[in-house]
C-alpha atoms as a PDB file:
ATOM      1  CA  UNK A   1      62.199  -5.743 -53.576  1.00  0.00           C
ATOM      2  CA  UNK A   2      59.168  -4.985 -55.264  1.00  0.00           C
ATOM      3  CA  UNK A   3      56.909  -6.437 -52.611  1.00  0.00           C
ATOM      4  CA  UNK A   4      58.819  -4.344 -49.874  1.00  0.00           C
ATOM      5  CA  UNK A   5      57.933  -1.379 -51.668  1.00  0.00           C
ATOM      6  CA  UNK A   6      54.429  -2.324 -52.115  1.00  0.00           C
ATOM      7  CA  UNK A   7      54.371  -2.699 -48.261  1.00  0.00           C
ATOM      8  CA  UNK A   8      55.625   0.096 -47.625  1.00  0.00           C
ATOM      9  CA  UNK A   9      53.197   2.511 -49.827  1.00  0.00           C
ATOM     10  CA  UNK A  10      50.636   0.375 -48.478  1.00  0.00           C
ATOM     11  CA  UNK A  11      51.462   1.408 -45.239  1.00  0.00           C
ATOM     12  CA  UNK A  12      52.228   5.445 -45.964  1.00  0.00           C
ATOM     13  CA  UNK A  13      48.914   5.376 -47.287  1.00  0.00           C
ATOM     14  CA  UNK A  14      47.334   3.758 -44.349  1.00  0.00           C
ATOM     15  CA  UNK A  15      48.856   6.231 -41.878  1.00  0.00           C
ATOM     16  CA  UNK A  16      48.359   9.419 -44.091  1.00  0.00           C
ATOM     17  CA  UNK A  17      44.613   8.704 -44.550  1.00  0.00           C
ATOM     18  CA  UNK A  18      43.857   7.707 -41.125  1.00  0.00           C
ATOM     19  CA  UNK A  19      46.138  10.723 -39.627  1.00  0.00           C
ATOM     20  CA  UNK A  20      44.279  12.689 -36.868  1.00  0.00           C
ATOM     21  CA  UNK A  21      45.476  16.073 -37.633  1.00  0.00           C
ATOM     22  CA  UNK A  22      43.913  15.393 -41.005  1.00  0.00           C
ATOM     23  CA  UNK A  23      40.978  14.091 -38.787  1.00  0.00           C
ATOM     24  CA  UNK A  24      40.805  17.485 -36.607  1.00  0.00           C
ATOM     25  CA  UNK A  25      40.887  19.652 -39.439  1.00  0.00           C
ATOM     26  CA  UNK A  26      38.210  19.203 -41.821  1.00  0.00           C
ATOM     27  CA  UNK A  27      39.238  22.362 -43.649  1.00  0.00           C
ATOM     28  CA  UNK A  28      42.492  19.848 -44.430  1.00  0.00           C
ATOM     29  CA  UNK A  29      40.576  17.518 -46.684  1.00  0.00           C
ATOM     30  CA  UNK A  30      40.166  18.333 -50.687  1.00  0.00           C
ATOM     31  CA  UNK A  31      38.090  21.416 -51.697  1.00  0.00           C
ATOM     32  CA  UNK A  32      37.450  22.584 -55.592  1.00  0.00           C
ATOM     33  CA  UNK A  33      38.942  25.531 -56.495  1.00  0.00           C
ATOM     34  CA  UNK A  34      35.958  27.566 -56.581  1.00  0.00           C
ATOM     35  CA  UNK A  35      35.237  27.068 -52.848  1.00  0.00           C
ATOM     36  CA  UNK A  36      38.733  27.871 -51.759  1.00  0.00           C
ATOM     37  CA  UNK A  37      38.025  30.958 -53.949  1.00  0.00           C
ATOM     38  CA  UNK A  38      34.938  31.567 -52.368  1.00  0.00           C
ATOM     39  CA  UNK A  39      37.290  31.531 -49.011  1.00  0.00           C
ATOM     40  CA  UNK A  40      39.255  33.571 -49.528  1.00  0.00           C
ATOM     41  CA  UNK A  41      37.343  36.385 -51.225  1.00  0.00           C
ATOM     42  CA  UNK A  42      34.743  36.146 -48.065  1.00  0.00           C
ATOM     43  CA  UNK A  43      37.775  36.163 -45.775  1.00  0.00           C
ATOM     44  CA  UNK A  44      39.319  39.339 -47.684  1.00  0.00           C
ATOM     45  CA  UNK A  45      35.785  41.172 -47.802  1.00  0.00           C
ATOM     46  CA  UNK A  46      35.277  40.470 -43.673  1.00  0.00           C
ATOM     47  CA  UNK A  47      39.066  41.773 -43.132  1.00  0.00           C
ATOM     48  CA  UNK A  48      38.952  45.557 -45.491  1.00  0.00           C
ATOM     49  CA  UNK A  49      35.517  45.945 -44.819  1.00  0.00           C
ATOM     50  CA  UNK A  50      34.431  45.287 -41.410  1.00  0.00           C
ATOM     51  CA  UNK A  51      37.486  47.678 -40.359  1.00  0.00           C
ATOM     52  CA  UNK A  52      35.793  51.385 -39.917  1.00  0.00           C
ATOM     53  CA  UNK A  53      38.408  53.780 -41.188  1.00  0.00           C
ATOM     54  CA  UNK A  54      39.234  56.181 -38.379  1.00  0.00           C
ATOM     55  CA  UNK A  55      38.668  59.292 -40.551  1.00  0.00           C
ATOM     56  CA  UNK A  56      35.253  58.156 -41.826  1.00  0.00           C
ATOM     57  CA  UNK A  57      33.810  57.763 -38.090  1.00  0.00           C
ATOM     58  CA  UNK A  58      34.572  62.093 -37.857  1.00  0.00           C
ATOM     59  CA  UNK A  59      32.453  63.038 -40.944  1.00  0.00           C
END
């Protein structure tokens, strides 16, 4: 039994590091914590900001 299981995480782990949508997405693979917050702070500053507010285009 044990050496089926072996097998078997031997082969999860073949398939999950060699899977192309992992491949495709570079974005997928492990980031620190500070760049994901660097992400998503630059993402949140280019979405409220780079919207003009219609009532500030009038004045």
């Amino acid at each position: 039994m044990p050496e089926i299981l072996a097998r078997k995480r031997e082969i999860f782990e073949d398939f999950a590091r060699e899977n192309g949508t992992a491949q495709s997405a570079p974005e997928a693979y492990e980031v620190s914590e500070a760049e994901l917050a660097r992400d998503v702070i630059a993402a949140e500053r280019a979405r409220l900001f780079s919207n003009t507010r219609p009532d500030a285009a009038a004045t």
